[in-house]
N, C-alpha and C. Protein backbone atom coordinates (compact mmCIF):
# COMPACT_ATOMS: atom_id res chain seq x y z
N UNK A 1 2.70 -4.35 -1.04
CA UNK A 1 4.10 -4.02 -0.83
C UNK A 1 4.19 -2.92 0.21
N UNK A 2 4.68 -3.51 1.49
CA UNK A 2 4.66 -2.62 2.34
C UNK A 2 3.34 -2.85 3.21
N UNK A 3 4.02 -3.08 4.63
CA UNK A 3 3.31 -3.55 5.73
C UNK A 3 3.57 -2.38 7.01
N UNK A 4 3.84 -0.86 6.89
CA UNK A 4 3.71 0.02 7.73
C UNK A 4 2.38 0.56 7.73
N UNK A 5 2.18 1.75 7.81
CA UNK A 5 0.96 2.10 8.21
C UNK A 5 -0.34 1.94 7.58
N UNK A 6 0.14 2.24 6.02
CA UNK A 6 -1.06 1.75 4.87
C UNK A 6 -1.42 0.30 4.61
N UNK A 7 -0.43 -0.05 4.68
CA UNK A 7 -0.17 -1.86 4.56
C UNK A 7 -0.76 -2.82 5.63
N UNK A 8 -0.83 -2.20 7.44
CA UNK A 8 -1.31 -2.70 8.20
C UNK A 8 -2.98 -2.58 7.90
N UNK A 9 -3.44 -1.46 7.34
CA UNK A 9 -4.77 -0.92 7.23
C UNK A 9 -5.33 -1.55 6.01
N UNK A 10 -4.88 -1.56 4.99
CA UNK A 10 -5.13 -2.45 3.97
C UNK A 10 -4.82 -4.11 3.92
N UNK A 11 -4.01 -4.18 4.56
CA UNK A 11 -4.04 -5.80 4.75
C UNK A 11 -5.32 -6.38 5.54
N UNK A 12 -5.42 -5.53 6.67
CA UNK A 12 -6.53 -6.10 6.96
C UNK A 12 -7.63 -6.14 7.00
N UNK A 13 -8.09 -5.13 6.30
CA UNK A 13 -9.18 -5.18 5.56
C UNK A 13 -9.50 -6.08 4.45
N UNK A 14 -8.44 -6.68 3.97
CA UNK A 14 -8.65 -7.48 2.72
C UNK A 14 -8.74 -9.13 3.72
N UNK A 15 -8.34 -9.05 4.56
CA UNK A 15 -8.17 -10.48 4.93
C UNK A 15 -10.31 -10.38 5.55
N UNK A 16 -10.23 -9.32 6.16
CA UNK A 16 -12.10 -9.48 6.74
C UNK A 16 -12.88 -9.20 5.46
N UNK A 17 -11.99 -9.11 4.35
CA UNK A 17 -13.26 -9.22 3.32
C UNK A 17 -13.20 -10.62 2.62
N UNK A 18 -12.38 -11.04 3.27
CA UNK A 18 -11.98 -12.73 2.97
C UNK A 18 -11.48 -13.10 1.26
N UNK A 19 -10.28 -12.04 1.41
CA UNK A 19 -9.36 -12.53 -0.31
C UNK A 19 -8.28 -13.64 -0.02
N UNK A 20 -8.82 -14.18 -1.17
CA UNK A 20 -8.32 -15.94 -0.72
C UNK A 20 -6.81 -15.80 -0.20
N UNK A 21 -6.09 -15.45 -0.86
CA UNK A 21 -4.17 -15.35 -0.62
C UNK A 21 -3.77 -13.91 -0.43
N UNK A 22 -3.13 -13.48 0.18
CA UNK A 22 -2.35 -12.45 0.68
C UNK A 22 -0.94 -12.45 0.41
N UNK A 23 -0.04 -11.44 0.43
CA UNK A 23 1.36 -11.83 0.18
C UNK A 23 1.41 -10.15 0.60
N UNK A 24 2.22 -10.36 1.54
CA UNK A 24 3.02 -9.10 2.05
C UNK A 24 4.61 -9.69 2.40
N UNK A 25 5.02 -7.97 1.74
CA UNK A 25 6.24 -8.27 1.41
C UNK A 25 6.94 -6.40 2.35
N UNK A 26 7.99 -6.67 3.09
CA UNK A 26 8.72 -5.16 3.62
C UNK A 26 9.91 -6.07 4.41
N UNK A 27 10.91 -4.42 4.54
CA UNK A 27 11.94 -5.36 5.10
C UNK A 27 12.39 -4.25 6.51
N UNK A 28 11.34 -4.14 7.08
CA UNK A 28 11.19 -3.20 8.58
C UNK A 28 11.06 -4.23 9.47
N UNK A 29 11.40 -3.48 10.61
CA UNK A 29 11.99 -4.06 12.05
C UNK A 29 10.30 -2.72 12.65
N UNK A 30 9.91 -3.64 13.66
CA UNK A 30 9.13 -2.62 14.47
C UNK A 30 9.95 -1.47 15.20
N UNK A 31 9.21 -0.50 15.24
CA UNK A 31 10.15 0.25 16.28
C UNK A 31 9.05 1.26 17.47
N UNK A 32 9.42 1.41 17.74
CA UNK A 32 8.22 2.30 19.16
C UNK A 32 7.72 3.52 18.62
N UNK A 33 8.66 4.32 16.96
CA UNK A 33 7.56 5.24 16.17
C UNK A 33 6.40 4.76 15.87
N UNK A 34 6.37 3.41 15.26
CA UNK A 34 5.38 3.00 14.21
C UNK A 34 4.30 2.50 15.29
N UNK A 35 4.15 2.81 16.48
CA UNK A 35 3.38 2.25 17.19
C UNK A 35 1.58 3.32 16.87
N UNK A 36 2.40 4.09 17.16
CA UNK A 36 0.84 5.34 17.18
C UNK A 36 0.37 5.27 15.63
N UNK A 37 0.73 4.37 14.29
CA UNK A 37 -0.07 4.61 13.00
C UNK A 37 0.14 3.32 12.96
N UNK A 38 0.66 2.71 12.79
CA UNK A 38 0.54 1.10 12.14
C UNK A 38 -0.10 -0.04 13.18
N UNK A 39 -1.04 0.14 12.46
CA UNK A 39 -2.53 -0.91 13.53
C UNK A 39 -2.22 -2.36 13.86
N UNK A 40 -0.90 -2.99 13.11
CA UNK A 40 -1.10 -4.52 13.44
C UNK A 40 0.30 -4.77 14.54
N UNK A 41 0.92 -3.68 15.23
CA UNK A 41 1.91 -3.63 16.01
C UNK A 41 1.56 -3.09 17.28
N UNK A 42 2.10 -3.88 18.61
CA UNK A 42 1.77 -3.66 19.77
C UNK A 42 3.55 -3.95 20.15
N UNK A 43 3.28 -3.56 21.40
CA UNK A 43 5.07 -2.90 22.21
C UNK A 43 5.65 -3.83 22.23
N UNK A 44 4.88 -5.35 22.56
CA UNK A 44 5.72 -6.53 22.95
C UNK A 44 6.15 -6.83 21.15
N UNK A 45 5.68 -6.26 19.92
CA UNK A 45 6.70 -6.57 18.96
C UNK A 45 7.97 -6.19 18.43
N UNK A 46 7.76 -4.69 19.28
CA UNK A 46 9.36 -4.12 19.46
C UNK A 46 10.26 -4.94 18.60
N UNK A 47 11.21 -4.68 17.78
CA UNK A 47 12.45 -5.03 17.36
C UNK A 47 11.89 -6.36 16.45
N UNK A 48 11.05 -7.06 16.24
CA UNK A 48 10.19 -7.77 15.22
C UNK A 48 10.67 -7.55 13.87
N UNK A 49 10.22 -8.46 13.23
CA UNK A 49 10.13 -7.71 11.46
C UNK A 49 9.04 -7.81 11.66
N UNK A 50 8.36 -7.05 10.99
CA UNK A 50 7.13 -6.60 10.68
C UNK A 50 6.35 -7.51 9.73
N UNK A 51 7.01 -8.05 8.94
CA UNK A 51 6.28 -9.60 7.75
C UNK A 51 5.65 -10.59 9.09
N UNK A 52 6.63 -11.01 9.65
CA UNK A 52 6.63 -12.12 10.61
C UNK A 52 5.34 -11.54 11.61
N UNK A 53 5.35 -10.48 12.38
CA UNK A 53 4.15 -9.92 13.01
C UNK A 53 3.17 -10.08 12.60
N UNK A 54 2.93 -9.29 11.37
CA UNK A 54 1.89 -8.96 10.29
C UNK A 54 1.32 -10.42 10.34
N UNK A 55 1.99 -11.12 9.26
CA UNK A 55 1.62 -12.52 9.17
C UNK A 55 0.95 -13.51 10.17
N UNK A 56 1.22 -13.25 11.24
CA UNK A 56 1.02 -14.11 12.58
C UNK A 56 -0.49 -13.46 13.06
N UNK A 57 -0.96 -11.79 13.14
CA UNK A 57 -1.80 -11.57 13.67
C UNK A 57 -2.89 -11.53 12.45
N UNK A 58 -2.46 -11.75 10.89
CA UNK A 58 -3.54 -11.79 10.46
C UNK A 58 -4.20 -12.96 10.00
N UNK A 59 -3.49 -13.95 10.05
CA UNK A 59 -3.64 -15.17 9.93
C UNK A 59 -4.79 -15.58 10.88
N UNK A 60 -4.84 -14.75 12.57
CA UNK A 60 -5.37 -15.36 13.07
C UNK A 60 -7.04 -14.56 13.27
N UNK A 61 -6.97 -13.74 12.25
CA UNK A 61 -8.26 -13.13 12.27
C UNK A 61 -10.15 -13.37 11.74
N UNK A 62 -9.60 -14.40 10.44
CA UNK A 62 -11.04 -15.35 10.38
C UNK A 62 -10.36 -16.49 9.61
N UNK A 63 -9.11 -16.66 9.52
CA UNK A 63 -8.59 -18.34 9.53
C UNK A 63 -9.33 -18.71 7.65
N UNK A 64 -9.44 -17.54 6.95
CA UNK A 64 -9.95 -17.79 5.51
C UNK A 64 -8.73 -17.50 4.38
N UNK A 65 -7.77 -16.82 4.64
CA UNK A 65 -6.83 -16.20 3.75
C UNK A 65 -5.60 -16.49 4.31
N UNK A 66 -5.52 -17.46 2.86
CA UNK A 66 -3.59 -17.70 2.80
C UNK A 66 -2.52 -16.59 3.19
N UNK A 67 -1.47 -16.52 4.09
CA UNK A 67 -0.68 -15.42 4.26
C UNK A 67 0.73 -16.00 3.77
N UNK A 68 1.61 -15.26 2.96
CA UNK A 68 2.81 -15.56 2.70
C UNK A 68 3.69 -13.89 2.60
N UNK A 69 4.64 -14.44 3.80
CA UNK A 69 5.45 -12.98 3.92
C UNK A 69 6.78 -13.43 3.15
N UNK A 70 7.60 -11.97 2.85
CA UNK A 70 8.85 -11.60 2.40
C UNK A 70 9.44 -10.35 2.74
N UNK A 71 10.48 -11.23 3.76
CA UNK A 71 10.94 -9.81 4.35
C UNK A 71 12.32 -9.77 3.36
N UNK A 72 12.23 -8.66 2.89
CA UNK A 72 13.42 -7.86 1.46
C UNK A 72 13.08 -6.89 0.94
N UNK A 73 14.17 -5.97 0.58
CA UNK A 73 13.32 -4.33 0.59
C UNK A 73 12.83 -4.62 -1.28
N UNK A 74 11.80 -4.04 -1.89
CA UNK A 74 11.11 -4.20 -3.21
C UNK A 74 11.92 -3.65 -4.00
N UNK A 75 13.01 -2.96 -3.91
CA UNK A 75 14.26 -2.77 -4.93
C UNK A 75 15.08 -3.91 -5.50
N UNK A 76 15.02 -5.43 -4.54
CA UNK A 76 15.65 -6.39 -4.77
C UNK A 76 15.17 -7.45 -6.01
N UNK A 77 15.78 -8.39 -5.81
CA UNK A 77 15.99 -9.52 -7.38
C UNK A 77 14.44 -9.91 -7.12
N UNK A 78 14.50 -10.33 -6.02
CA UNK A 78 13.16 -11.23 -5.31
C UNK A 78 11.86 -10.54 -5.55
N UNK A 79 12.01 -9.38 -6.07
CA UNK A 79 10.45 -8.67 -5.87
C UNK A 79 9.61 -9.28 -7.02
N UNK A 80 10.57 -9.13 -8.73
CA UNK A 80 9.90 -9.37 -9.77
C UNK A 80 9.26 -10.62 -9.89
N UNK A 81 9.77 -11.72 -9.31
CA UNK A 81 9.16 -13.05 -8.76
C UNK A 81 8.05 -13.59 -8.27
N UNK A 82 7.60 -12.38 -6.96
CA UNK A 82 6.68 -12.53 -6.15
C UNK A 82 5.14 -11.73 -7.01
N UNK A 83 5.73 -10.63 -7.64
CA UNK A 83 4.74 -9.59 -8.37
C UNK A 83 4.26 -10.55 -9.55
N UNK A 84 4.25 -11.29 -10.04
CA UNK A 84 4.05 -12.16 -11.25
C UNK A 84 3.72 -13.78 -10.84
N UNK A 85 3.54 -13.09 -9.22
CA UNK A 85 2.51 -14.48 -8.63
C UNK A 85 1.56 -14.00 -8.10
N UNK A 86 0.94 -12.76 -8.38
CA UNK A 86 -0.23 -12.18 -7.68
C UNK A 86 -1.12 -11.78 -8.89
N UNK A 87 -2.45 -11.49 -8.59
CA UNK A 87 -3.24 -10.18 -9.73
C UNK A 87 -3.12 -9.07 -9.36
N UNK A 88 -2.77 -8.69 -8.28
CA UNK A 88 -2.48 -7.09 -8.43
C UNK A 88 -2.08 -6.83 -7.09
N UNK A 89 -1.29 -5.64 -7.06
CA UNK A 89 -0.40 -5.52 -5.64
C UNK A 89 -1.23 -3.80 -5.17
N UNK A 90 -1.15 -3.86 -3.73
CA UNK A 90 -1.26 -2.52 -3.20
C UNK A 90 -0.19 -1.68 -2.91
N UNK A 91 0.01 -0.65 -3.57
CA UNK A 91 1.41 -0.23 -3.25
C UNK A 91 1.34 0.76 -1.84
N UNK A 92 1.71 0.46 -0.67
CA UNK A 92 1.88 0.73 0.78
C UNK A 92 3.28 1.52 0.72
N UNK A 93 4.04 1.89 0.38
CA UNK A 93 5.19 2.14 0.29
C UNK A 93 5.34 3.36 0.85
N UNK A 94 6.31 3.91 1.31
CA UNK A 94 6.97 5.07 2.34
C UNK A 94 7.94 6.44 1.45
N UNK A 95 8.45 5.91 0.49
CA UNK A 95 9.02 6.69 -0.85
C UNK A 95 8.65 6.26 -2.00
N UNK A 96 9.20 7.73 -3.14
CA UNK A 96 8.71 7.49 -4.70
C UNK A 96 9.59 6.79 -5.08
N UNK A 97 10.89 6.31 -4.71
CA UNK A 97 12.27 5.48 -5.31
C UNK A 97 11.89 4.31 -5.83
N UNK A 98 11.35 3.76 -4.22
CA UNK A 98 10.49 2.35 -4.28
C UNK A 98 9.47 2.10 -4.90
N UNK A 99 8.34 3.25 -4.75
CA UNK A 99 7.55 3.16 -5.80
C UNK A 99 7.62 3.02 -7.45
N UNK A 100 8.37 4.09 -8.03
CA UNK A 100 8.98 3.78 -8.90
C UNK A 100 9.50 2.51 -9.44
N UNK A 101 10.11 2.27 -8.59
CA UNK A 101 10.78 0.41 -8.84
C UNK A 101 9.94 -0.60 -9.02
N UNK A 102 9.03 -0.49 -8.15
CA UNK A 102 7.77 -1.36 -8.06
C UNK A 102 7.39 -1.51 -9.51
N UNK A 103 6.89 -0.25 -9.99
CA UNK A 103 5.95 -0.17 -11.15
C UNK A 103 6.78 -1.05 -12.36
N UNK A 104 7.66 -0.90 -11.88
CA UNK A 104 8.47 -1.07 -13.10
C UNK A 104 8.29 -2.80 -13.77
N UNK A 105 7.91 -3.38 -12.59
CA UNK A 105 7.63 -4.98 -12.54
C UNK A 105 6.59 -5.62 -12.87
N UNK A 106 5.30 -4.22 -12.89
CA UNK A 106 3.87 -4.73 -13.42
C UNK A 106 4.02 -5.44 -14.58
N UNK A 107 3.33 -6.18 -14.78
CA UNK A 107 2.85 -7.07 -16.14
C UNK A 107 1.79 -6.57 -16.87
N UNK A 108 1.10 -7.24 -17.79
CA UNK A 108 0.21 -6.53 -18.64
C UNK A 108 -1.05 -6.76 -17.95
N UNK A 109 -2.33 -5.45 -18.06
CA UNK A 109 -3.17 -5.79 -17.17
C UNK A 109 -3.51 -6.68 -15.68
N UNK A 110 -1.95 -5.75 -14.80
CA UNK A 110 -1.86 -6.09 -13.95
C UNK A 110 -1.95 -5.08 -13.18
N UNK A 111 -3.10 -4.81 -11.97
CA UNK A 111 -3.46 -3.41 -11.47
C UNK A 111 -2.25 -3.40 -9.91
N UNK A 112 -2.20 -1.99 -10.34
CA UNK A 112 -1.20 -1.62 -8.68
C UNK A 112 -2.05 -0.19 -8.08
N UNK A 113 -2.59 -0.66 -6.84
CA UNK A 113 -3.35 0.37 -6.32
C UNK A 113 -2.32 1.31 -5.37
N UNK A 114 -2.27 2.55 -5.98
CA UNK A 114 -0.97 3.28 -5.33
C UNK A 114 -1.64 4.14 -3.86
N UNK A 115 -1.10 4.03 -3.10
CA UNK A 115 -1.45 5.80 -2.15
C UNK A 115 -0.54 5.98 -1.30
N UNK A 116 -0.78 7.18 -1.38
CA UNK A 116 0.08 7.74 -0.30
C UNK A 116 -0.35 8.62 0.82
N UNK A 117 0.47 8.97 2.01
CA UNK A 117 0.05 10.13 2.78
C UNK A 117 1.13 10.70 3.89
N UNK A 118 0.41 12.01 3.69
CA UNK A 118 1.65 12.69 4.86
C UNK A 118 0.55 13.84 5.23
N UNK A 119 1.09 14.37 6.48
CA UNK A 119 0.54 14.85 7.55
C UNK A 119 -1.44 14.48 7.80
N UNK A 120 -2.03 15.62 7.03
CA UNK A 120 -3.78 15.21 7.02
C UNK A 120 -4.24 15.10 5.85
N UNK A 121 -3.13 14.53 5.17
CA UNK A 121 -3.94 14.37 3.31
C UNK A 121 -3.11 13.10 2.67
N UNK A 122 -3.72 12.94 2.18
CA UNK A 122 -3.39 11.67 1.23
C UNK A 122 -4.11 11.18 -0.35
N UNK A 123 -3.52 10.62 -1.35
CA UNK A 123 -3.70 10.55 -2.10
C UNK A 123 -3.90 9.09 -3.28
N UNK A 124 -4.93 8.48 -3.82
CA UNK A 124 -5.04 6.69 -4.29
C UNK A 124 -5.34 6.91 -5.91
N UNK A 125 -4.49 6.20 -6.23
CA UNK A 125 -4.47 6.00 -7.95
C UNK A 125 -4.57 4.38 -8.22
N UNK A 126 -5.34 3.89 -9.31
CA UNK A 126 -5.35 2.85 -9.64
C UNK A 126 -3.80 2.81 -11.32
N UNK A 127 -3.24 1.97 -11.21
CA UNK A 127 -2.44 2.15 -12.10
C UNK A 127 -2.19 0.87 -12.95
N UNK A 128 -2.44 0.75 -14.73
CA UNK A 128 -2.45 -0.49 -15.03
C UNK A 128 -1.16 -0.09 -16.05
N UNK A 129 -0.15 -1.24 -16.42
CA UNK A 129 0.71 -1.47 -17.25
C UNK A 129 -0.21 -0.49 -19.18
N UNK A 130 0.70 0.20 -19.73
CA UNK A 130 -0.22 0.69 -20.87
C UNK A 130 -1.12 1.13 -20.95
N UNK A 131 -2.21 0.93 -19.57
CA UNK A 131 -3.63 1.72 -20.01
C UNK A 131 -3.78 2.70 -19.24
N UNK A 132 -2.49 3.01 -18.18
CA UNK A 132 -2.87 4.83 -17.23
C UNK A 132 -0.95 5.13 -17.27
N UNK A 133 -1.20 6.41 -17.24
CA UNK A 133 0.04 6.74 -16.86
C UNK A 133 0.76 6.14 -15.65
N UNK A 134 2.32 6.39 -15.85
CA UNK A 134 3.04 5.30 -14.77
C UNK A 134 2.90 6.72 -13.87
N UNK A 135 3.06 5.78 -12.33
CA UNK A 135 3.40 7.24 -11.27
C UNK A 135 4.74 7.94 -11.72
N UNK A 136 5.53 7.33 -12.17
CA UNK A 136 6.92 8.03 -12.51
C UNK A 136 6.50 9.50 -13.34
N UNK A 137 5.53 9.17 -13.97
CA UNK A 137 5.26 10.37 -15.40
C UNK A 137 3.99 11.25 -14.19
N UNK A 138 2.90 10.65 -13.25
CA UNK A 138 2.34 11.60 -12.73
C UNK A 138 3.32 12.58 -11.26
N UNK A 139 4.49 11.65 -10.98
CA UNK A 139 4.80 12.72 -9.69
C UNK A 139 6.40 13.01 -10.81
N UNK A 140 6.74 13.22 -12.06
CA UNK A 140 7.39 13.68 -12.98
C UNK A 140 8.21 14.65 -11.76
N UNK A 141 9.42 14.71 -11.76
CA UNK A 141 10.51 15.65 -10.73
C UNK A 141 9.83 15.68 -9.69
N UNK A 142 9.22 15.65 -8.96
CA UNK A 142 9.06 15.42 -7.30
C UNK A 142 10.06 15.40 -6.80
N UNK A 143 10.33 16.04 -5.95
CA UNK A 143 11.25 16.21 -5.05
C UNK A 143 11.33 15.20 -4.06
N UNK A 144 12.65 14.35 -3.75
CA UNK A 144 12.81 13.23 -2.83
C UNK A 144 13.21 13.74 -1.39
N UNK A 145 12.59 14.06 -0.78
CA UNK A 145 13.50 13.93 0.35
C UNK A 145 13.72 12.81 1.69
N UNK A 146 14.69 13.19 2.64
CA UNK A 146 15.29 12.08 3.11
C UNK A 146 14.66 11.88 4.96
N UNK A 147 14.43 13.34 5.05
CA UNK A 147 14.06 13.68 6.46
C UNK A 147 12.44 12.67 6.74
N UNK A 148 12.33 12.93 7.90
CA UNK A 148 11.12 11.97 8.36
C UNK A 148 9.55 12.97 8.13
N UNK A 149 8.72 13.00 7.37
CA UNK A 149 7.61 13.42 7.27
C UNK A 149 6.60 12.86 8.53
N UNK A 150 5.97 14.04 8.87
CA UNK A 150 4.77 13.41 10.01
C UNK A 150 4.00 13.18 9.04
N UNK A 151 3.05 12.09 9.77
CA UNK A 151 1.59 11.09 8.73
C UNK A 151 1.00 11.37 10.45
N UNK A 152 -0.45 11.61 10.13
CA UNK A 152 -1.44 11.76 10.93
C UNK A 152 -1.71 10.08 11.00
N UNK A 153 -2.06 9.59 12.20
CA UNK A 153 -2.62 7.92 11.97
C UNK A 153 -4.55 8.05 11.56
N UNK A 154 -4.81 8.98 11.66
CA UNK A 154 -6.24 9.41 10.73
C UNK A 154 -6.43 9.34 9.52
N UNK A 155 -5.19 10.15 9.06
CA UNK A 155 -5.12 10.12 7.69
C UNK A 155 -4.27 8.46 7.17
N UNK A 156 -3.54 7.65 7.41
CA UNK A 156 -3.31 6.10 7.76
C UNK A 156 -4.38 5.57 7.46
N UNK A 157 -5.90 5.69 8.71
CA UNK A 157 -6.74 4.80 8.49
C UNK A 157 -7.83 5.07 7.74
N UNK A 158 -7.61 6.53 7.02
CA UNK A 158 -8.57 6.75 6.06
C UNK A 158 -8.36 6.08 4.90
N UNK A 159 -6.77 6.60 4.23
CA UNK A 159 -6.52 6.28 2.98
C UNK A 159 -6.39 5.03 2.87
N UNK A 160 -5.94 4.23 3.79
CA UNK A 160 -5.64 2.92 3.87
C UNK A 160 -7.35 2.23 3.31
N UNK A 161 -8.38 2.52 4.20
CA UNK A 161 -9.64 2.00 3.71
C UNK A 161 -10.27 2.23 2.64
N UNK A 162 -9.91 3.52 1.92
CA UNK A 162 -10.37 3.68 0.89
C UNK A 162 -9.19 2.89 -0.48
N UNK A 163 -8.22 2.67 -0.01
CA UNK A 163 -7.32 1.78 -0.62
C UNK A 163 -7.96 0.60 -0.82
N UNK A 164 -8.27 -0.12 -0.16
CA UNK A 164 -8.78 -1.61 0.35
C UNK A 164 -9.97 -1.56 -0.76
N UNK A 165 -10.61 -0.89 -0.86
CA UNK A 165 -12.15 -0.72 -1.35
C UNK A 165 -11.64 -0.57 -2.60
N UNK A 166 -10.20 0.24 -3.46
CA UNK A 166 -10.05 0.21 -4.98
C UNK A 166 -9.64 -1.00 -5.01
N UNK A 167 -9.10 -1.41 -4.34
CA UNK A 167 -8.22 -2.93 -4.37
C UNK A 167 -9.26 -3.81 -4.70
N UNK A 168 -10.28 -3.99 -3.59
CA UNK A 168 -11.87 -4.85 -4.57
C UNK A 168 -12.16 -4.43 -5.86
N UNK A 169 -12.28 -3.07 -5.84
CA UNK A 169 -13.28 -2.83 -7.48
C UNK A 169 -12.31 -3.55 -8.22
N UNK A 170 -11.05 -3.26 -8.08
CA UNK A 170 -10.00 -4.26 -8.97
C UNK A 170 -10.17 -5.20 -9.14
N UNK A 171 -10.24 -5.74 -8.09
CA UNK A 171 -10.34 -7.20 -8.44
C UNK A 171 -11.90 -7.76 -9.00
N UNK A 172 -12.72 -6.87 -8.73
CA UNK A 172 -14.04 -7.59 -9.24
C UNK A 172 -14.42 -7.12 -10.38
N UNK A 173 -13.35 -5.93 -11.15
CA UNK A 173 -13.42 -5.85 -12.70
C UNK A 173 -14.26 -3.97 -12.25
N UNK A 174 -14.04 -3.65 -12.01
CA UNK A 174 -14.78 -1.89 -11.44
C UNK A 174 -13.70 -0.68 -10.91
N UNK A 175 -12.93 -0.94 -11.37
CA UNK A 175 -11.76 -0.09 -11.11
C UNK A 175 -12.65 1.64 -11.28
N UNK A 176 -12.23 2.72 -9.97
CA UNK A 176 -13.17 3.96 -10.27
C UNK A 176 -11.94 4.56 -10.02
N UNK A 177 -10.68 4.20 -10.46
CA UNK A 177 -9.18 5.39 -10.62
C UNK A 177 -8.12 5.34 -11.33
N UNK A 178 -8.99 4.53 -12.51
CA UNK A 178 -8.15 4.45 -13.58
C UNK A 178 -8.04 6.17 -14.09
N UNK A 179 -6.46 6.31 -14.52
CA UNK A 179 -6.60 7.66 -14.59
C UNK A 179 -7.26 8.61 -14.06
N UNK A 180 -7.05 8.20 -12.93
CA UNK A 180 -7.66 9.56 -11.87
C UNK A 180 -6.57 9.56 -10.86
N UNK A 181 -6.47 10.68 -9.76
CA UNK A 181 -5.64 10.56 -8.42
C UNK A 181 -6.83 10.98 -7.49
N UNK A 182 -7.64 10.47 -6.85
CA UNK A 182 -8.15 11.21 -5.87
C UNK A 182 -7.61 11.59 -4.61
N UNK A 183 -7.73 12.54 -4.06
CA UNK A 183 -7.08 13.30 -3.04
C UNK A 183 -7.89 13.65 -1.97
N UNK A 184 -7.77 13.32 -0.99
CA UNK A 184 -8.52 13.66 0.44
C UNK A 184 -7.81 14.55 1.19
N UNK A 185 -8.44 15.61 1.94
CA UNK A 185 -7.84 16.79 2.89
C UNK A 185 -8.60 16.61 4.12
N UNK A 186 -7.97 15.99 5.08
CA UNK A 186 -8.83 15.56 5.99
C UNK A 186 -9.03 16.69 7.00
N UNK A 187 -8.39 17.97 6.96
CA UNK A 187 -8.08 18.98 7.78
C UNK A 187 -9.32 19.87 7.26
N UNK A 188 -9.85 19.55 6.29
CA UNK A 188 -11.38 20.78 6.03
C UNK A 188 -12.04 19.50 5.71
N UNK A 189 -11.84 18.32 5.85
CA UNK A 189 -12.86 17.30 4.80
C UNK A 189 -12.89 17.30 3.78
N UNK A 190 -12.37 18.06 2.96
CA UNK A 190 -12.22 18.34 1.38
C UNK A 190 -11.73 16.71 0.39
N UNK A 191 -12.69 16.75 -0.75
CA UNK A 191 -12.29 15.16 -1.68
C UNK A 191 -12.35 16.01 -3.12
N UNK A 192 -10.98 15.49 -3.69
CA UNK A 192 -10.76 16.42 -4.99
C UNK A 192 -9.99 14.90 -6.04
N UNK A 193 -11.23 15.02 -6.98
CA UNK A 193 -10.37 14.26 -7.95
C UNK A 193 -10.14 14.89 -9.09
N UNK A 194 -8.65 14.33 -9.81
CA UNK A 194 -8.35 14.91 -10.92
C UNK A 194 -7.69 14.10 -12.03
N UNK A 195 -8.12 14.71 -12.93
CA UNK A 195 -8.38 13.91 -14.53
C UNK A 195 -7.21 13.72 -14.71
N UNK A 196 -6.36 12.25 -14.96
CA UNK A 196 -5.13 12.15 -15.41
C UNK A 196 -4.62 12.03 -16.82
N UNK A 197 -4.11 12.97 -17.97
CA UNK A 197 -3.98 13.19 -19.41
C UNK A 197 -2.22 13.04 -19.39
């Protein structure tokens, strides 16, 4: 969920590790910001949706993995539909609103690999229906705001890969963030994980 900067980095990593079906789902237009962090956009996609892009350049990368896009923002009717045709979703997402919403659609032992990032740090939780806390209860009052946060595209293609890599253990039964958040500081190199109760 979510094909900007984490979503470009994790999508395609999952398609070169050859996972049979894909399904990306956002409802963004390219724009000439997202050029310097989001890896699967070049200038001539300008004004694009980003599903339709996405879809087209990863399709054509080893021709092994089904692609099916949905362009609609994950607050909509259409999301709970698509989430209950997958085993587990990466949550790529840009706010906690959406995130929030998302979770809300998991099924039972159905994994959602969360992360996030802004400026040189970022942060990946594995999250299952009943058996870890929801993100709602770990970012509990977080403050929303509306203004545009800088994201380093370093910190993009870090978290994004280390995303990709919980997204396997998931799927191959090895999950290493259940109840954990690990946290990367890419500005000293610093890796801090912490126990989620």
């Amino acid at each position: 969920m979510g094909i900007g900067g984490l979503g470009c980095v994790v999508s395609e990593i999952l398609v070169r590790l050859g996972v049979g079906k894909l399904v990306i789902a956002d409802n963004g237009i390219v724009e000439e910001s997202n050029l310097g962090r989001q890896s699967l956009y070049y200038v001539e996609d300008l004004d694009k949706k980003k599903t339709e892009v996405a879809k087209n350049k990863l399709e054509k990368m080893t021709g092994c993995t089904s692609i099916e896009e949905y362009f609609f923002d994950v607050r909509s009717k259409e999301t709970k539909k698509i989430i209950h045709s997958v085993n587990g979703i990466a949550d790529c997402l840009d706010n906690y609103e959406s995130r929030f919403a998302l979770e809300n659609y998991l099924y039972d032992n159905q994994f959602l690999v969360h992360g996030g990032v802004e400026r040189d740090f970022g942060q990946i939780t594995t999250i299952v229906k009943n058996k870890t806390l929801k993100l709602s209860d770990i970012y509990y009052n977080i403050k929303i705001y509306n203004e545009t946060i800088a994201v380093s595209p370093i910190s993009v293609f870090a978290i994004g890969s280390l995303m990709a890599q919980e997204v396997m253990n998931n799927i191959i039964g090895t999950p290493m963030l259940i109840n954990k958040l690990f946290i990367v500081e890419l500005s000293d190199f610093s890796f801090t994980t912490l126990e989620l109760k």
